[in-house]
PDB file of N, CA and C in Angstrom:
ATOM      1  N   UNK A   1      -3.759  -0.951  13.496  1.00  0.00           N
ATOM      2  CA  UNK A   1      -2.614  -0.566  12.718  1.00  0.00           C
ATOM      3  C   UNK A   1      -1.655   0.291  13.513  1.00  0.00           C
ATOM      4  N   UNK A   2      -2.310   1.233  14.544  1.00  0.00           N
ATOM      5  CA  UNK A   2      -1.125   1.912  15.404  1.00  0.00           C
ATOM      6  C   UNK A   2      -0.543   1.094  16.130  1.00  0.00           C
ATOM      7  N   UNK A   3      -0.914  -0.329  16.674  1.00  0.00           N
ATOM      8  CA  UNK A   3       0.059  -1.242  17.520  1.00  0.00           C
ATOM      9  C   UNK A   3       1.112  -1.659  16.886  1.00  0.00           C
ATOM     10  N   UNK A   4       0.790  -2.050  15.579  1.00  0.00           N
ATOM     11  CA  UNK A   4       1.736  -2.588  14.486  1.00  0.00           C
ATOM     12  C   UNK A   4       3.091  -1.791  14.072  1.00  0.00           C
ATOM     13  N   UNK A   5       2.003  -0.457  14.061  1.00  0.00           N
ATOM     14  CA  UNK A   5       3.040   0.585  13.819  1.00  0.00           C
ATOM     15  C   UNK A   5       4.115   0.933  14.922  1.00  0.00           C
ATOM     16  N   UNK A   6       3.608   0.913  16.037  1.00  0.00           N
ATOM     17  CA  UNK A   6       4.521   1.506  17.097  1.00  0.00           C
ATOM     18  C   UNK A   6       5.138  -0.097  17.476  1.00  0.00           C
ATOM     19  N   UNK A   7       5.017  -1.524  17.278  1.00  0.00           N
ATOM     20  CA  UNK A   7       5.504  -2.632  17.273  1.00  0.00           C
ATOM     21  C   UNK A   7       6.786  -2.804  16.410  1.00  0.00           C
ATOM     22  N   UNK A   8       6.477  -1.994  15.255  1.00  0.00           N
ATOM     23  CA  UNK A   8       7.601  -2.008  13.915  1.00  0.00           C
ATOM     24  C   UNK A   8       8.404  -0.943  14.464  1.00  0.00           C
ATOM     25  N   UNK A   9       8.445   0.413  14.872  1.00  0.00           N
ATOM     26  CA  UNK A   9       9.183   1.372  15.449  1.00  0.00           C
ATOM     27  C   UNK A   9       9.950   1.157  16.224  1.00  0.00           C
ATOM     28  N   UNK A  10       9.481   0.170  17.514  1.00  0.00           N
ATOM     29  CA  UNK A  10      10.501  -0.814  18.657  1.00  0.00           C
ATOM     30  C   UNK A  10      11.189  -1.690  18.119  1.00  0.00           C
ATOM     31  N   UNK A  11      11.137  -2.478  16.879  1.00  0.00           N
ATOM     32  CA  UNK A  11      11.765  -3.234  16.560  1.00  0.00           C
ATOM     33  C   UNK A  11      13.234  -2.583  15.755  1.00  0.00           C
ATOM     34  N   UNK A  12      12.606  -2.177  15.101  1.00  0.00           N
ATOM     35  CA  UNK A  12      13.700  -0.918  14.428  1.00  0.00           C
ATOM     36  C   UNK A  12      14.620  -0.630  15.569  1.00  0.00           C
ATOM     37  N   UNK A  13      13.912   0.314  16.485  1.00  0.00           N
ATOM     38  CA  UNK A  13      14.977   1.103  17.595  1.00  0.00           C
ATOM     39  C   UNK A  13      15.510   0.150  17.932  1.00  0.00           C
ATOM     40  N   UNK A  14      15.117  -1.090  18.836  1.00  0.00           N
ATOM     41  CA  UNK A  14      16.314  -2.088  19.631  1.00  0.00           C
ATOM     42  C   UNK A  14      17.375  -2.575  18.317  1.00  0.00           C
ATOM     43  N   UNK A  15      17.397  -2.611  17.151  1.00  0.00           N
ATOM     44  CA  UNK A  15      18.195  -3.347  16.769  1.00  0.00           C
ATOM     45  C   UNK A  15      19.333  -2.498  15.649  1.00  0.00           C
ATOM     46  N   UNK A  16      18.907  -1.169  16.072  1.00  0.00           N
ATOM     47  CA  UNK A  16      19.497  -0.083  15.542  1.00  0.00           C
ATOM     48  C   UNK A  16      20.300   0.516  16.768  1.00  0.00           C
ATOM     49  N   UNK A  17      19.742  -0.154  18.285  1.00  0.00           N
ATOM     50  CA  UNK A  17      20.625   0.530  19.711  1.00  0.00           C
ATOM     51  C   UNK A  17      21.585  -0.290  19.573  1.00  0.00           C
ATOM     52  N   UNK A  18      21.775  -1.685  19.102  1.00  0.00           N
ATOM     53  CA  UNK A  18      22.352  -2.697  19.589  1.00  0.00           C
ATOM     54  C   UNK A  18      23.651  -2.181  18.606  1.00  0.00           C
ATOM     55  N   UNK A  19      23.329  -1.769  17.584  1.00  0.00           N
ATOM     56  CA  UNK A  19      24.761  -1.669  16.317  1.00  0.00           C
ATOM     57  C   UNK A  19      25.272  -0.619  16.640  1.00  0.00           C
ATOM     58  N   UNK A  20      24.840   0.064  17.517  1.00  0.00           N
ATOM     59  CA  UNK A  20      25.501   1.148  18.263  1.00  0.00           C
ATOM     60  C   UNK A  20      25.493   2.433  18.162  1.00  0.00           C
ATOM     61  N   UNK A  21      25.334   3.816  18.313  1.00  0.00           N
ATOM     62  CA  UNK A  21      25.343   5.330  17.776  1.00  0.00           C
ATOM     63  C   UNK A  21      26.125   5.505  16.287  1.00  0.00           C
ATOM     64  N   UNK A  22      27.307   4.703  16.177  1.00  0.00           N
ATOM     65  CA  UNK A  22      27.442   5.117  15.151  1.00  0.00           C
ATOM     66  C   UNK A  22      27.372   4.330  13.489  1.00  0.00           C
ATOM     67  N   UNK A  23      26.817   3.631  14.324  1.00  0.00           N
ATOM     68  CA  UNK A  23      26.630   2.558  12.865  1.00  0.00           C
ATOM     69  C   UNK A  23      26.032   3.340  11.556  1.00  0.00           C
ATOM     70  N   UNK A  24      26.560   2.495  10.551  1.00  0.00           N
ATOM     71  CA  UNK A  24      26.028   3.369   9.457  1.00  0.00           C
ATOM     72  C   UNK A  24      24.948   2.328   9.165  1.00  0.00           C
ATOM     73  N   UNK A  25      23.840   3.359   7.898  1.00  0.00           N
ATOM     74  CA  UNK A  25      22.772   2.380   7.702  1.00  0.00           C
ATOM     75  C   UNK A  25      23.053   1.447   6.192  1.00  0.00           C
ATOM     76  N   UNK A  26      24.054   0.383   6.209  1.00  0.00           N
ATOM     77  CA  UNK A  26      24.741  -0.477   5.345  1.00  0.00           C
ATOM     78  C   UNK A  26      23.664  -1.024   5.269  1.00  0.00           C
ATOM     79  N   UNK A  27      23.236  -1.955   3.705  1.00  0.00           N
ATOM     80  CA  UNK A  27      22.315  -2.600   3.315  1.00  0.00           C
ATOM     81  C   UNK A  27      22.654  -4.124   4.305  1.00  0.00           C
ATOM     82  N   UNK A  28      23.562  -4.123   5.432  1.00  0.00           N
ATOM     83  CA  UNK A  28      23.253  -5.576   5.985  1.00  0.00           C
ATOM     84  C   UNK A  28      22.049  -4.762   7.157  1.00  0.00           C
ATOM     85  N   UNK A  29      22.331  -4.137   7.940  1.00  0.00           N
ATOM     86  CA  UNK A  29      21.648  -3.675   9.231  1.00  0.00           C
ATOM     87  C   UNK A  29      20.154  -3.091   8.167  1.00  0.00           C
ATOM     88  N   UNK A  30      19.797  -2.316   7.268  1.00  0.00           N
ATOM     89  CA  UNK A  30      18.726  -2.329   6.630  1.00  0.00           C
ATOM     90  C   UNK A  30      17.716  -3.751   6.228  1.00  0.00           C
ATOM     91  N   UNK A  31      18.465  -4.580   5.752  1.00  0.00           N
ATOM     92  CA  UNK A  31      18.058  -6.125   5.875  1.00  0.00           C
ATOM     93  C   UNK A  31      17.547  -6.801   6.762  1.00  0.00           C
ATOM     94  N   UNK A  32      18.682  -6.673   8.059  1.00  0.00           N
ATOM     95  CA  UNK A  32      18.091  -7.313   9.278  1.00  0.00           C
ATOM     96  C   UNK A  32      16.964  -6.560  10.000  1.00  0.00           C
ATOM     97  N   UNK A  33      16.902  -5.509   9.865  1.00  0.00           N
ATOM     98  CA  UNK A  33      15.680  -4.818  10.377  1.00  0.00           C
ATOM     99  C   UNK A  33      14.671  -4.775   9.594  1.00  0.00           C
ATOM    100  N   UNK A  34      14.211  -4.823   8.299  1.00  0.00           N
ATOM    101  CA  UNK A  34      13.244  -5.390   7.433  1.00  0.00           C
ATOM    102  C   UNK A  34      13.248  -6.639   7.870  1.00  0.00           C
ATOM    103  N   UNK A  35      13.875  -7.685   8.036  1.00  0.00           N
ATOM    104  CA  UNK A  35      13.481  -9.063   7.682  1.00  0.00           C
ATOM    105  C   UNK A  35      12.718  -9.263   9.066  1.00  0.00           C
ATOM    106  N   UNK A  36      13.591  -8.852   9.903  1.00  0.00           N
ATOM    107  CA  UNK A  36      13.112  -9.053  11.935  1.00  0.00           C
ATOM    108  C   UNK A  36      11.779  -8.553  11.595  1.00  0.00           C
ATOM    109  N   UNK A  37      11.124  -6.834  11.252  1.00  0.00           N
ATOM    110  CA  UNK A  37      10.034  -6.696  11.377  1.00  0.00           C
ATOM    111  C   UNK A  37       8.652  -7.472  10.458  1.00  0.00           C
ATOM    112  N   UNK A  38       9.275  -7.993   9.673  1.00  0.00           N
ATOM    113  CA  UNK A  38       8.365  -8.447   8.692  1.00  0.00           C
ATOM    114  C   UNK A  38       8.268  -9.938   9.220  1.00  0.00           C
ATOM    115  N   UNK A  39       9.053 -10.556   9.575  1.00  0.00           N
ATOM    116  CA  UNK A  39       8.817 -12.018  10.394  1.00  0.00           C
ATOM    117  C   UNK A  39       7.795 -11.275  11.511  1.00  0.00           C
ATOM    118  N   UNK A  40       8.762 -11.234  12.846  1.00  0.00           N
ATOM    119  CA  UNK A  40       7.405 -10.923  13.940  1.00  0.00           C
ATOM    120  C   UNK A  40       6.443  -9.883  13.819  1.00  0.00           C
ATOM    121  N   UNK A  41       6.120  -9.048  13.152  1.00  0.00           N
ATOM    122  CA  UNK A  41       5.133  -8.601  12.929  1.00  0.00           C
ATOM    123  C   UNK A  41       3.930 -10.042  11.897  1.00  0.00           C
ATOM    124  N   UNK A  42       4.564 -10.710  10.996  1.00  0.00           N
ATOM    125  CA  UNK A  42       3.517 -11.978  10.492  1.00  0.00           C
ATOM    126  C   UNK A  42       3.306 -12.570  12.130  1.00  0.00           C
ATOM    127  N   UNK A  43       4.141 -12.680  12.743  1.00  0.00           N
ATOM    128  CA  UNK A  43       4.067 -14.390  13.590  1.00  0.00           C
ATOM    129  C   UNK A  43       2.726 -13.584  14.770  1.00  0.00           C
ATOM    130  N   UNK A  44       2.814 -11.858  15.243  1.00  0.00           N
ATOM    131  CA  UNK A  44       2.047 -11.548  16.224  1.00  0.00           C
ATOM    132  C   UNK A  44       0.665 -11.196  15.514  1.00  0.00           C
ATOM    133  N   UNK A  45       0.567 -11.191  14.077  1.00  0.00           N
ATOM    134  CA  UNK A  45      -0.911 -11.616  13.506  1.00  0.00           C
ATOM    135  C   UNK A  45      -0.948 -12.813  13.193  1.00  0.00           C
ATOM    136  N   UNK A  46      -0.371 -13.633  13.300  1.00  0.00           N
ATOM    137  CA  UNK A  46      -0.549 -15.341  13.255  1.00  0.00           C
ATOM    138  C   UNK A  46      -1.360 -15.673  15.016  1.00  0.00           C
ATOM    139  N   UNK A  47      -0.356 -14.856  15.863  1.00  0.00           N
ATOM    140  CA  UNK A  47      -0.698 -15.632  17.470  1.00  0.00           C
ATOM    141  C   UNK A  47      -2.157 -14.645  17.634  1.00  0.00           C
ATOM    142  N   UNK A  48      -2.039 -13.432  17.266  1.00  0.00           N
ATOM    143  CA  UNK A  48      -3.890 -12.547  17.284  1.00  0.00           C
ATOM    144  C   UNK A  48      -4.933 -13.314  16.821  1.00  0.00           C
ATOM    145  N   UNK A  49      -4.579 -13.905  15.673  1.00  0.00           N
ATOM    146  CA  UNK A  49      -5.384 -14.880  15.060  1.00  0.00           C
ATOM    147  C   UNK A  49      -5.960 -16.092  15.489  1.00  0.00           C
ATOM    148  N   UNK A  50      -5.057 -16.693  15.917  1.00  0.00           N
ATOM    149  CA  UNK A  50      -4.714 -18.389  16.987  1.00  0.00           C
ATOM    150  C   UNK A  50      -6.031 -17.662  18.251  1.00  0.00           C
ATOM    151  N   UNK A  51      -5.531 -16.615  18.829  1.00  0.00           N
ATOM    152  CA  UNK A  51      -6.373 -16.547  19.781  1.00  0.00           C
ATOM    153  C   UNK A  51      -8.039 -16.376  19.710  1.00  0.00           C
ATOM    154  N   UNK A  52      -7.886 -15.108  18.665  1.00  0.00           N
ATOM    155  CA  UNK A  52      -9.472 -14.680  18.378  1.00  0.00           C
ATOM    156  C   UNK A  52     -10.178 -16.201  17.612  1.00  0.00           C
ATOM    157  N   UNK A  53      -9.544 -17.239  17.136  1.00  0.00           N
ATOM    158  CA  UNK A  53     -10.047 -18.456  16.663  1.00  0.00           C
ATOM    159  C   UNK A  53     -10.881 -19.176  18.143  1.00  0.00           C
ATOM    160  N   UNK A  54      -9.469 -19.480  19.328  1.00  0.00           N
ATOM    161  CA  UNK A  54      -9.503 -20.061  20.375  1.00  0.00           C
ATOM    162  C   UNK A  54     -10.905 -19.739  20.868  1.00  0.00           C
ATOM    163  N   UNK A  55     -10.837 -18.385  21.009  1.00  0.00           N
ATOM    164  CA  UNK A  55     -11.834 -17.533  21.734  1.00  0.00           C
ATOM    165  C   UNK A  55     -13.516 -17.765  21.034  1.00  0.00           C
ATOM    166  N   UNK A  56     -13.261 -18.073  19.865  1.00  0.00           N
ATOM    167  CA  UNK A  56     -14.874 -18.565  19.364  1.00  0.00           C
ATOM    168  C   UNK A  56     -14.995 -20.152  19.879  1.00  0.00           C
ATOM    169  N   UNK A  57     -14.066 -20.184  19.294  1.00  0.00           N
ATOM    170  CA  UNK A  57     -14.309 -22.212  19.626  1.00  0.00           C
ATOM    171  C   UNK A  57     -14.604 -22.213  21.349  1.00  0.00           C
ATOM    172  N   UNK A  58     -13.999 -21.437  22.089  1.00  0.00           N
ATOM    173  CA  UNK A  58     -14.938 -22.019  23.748  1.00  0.00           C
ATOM    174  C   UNK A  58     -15.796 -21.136  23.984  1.00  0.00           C
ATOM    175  N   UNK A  59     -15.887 -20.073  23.275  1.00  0.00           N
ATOM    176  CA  UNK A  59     -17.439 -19.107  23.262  1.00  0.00           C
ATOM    177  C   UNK A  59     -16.899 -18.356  24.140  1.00  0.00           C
ATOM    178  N   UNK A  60     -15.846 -17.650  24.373  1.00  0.00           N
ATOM    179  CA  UNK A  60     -15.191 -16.704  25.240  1.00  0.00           C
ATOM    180  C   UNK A  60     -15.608 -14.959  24.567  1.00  0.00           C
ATOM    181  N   UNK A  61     -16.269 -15.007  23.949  1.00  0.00           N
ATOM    182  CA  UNK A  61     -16.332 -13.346  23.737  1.00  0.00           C
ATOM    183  C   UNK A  61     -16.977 -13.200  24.220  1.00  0.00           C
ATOM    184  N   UNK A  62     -17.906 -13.314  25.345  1.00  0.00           N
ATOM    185  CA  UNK A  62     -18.534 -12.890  26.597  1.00  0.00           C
ATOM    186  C   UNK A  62     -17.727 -12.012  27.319  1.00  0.00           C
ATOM    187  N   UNK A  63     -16.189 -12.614  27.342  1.00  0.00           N
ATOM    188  CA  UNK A  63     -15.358 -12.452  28.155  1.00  0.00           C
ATOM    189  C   UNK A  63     -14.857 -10.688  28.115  1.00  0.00           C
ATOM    190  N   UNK A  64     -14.916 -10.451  26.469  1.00  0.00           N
ATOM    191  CA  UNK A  64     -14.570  -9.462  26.138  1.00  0.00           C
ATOM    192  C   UNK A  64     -15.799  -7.931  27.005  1.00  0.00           C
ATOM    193  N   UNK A  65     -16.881  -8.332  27.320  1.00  0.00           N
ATOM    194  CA  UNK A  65     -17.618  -7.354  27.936  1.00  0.00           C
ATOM    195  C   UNK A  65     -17.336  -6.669  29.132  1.00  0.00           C
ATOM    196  N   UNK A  66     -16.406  -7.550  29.588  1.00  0.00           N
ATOM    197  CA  UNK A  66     -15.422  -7.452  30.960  1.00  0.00           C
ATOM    198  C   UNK A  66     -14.339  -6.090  30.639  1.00  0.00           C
ATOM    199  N   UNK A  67     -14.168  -5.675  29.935  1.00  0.00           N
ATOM    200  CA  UNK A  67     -12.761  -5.153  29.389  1.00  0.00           C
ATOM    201  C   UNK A  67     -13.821  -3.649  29.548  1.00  0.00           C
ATOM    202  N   UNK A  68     -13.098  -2.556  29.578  1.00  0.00           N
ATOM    203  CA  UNK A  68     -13.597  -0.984  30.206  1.00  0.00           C
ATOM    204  C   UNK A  68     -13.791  -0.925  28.338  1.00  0.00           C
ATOM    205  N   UNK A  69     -14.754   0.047  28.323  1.00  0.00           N
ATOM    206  CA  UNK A  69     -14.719   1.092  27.035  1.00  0.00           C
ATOM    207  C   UNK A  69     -13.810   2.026  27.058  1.00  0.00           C
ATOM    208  N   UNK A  70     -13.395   2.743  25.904  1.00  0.00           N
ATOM    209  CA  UNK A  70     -12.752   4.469  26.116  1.00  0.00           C
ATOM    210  C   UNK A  70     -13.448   5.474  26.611  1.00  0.00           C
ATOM    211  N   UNK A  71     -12.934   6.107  27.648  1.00  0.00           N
ATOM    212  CA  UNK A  71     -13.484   6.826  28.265  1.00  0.00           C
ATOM    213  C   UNK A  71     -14.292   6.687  29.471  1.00  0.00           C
ATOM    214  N   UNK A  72     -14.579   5.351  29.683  1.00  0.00           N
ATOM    215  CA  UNK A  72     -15.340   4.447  30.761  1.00  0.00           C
ATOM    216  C   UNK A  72     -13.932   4.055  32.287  1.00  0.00           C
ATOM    217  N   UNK A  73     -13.198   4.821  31.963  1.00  0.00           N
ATOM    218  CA  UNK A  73     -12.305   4.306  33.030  1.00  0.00           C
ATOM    219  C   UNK A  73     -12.208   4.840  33.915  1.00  0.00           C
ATOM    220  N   UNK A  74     -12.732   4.473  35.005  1.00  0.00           N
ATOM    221  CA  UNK A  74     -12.502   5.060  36.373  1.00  0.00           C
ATOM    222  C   UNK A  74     -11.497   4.231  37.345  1.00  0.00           C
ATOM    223  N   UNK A  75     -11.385   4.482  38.426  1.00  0.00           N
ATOM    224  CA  UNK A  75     -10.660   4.093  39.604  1.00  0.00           C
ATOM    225  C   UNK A  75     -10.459   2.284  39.524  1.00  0.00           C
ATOM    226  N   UNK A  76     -11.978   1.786  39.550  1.00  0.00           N
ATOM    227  CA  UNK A  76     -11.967   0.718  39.749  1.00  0.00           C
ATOM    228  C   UNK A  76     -12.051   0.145  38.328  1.00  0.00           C
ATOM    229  N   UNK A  77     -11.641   0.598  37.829  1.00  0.00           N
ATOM    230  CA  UNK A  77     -11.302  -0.311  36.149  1.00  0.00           C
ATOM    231  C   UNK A  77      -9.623  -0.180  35.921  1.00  0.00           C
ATOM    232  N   UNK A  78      -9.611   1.214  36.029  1.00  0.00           N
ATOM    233  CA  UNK A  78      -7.491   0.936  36.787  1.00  0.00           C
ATOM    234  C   UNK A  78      -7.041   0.111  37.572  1.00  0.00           C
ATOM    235  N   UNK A  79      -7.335   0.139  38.565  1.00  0.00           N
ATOM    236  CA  UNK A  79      -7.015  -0.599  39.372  1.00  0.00           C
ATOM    237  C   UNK A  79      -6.924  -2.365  38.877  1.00  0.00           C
ATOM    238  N   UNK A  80      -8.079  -2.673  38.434  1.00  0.00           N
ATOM    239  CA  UNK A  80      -8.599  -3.974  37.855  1.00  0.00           C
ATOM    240  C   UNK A  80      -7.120  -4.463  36.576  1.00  0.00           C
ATOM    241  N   UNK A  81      -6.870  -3.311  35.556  1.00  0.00           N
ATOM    242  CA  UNK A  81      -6.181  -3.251  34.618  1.00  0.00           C
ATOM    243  C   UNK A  81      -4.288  -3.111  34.896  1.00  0.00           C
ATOM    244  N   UNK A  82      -4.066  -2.480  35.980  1.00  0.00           N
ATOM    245  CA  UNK A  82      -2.893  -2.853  36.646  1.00  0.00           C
ATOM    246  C   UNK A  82      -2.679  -3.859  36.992  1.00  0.00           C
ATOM    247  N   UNK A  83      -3.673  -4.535  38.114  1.00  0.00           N
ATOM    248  CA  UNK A  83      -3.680  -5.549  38.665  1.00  0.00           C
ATOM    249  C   UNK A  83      -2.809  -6.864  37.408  1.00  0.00           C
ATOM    250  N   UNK A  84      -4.007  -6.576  36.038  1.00  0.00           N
ATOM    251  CA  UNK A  84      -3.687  -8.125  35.498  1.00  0.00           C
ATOM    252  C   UNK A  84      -2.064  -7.719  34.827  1.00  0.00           C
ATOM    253  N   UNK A  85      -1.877  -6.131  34.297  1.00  0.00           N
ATOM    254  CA  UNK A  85      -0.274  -6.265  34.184  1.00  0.00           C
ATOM    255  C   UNK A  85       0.829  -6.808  35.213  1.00  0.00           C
ATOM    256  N   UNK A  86      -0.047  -6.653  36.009  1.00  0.00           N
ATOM    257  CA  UNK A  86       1.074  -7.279  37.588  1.00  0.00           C
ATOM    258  C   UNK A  86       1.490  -8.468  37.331  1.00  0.00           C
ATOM    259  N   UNK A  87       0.358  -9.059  37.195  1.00  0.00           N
ATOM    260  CA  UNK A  87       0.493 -10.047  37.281  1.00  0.00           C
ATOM    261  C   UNK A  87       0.961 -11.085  36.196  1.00  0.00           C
ATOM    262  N   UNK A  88       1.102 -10.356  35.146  1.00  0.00           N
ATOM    263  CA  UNK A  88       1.334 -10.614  33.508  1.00  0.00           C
ATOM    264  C   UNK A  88       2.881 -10.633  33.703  1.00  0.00           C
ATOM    265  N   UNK A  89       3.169  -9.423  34.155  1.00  0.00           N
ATOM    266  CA  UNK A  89       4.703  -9.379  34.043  1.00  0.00           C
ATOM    267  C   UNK A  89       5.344  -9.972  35.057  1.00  0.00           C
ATOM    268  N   UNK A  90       4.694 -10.396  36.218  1.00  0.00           N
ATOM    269  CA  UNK A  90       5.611 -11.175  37.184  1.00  0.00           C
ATOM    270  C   UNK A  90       5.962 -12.888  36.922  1.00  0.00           C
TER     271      UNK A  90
END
């Protein structure tokens, strides 16, 4: 629920930067920012879903043992965890 939450907060901010400092909060820009968060917030528990499905059907939660615990993070689990943003975002 805190991803969601801080997912709905970004959505808000970009589309509240875009109307500019002084926009007022008119029931159109209140609208479009309800409707935006309430669509992609459904569609990124639709694609969470799609996956954690995927992930049984080829028996991939093995996969998940791979991933550090909290508090389990050292050097070489950073390192490991940069790495795949690297490579995510390039």
């Amino acid at each position: 629920l805190i991803f969601l939450s801080a997912m709905s907060n970004a959505i808000a901010t970009s589309i509240l930067a875009e109307k500019g400092d002084g926009a007022s909060l008119d029931d159109d820009v209140v609208a479009e920012v309800l409707s935006s968060t309430v669509v992609l917030l459904g569609l990124s528990t639709a694609c969470l879903g799609a996956v954690l499905i995927m992930m049984g059907k080829f028996r991939l939660a093995d996969a998940v043992a791979y991933l550090p615990l909290p508090g389990e993070y050292d050097l070489v689990h950073l390192a490991f965890l940069e790495l795949i943003l690297v490579v995510i975002l390039s």
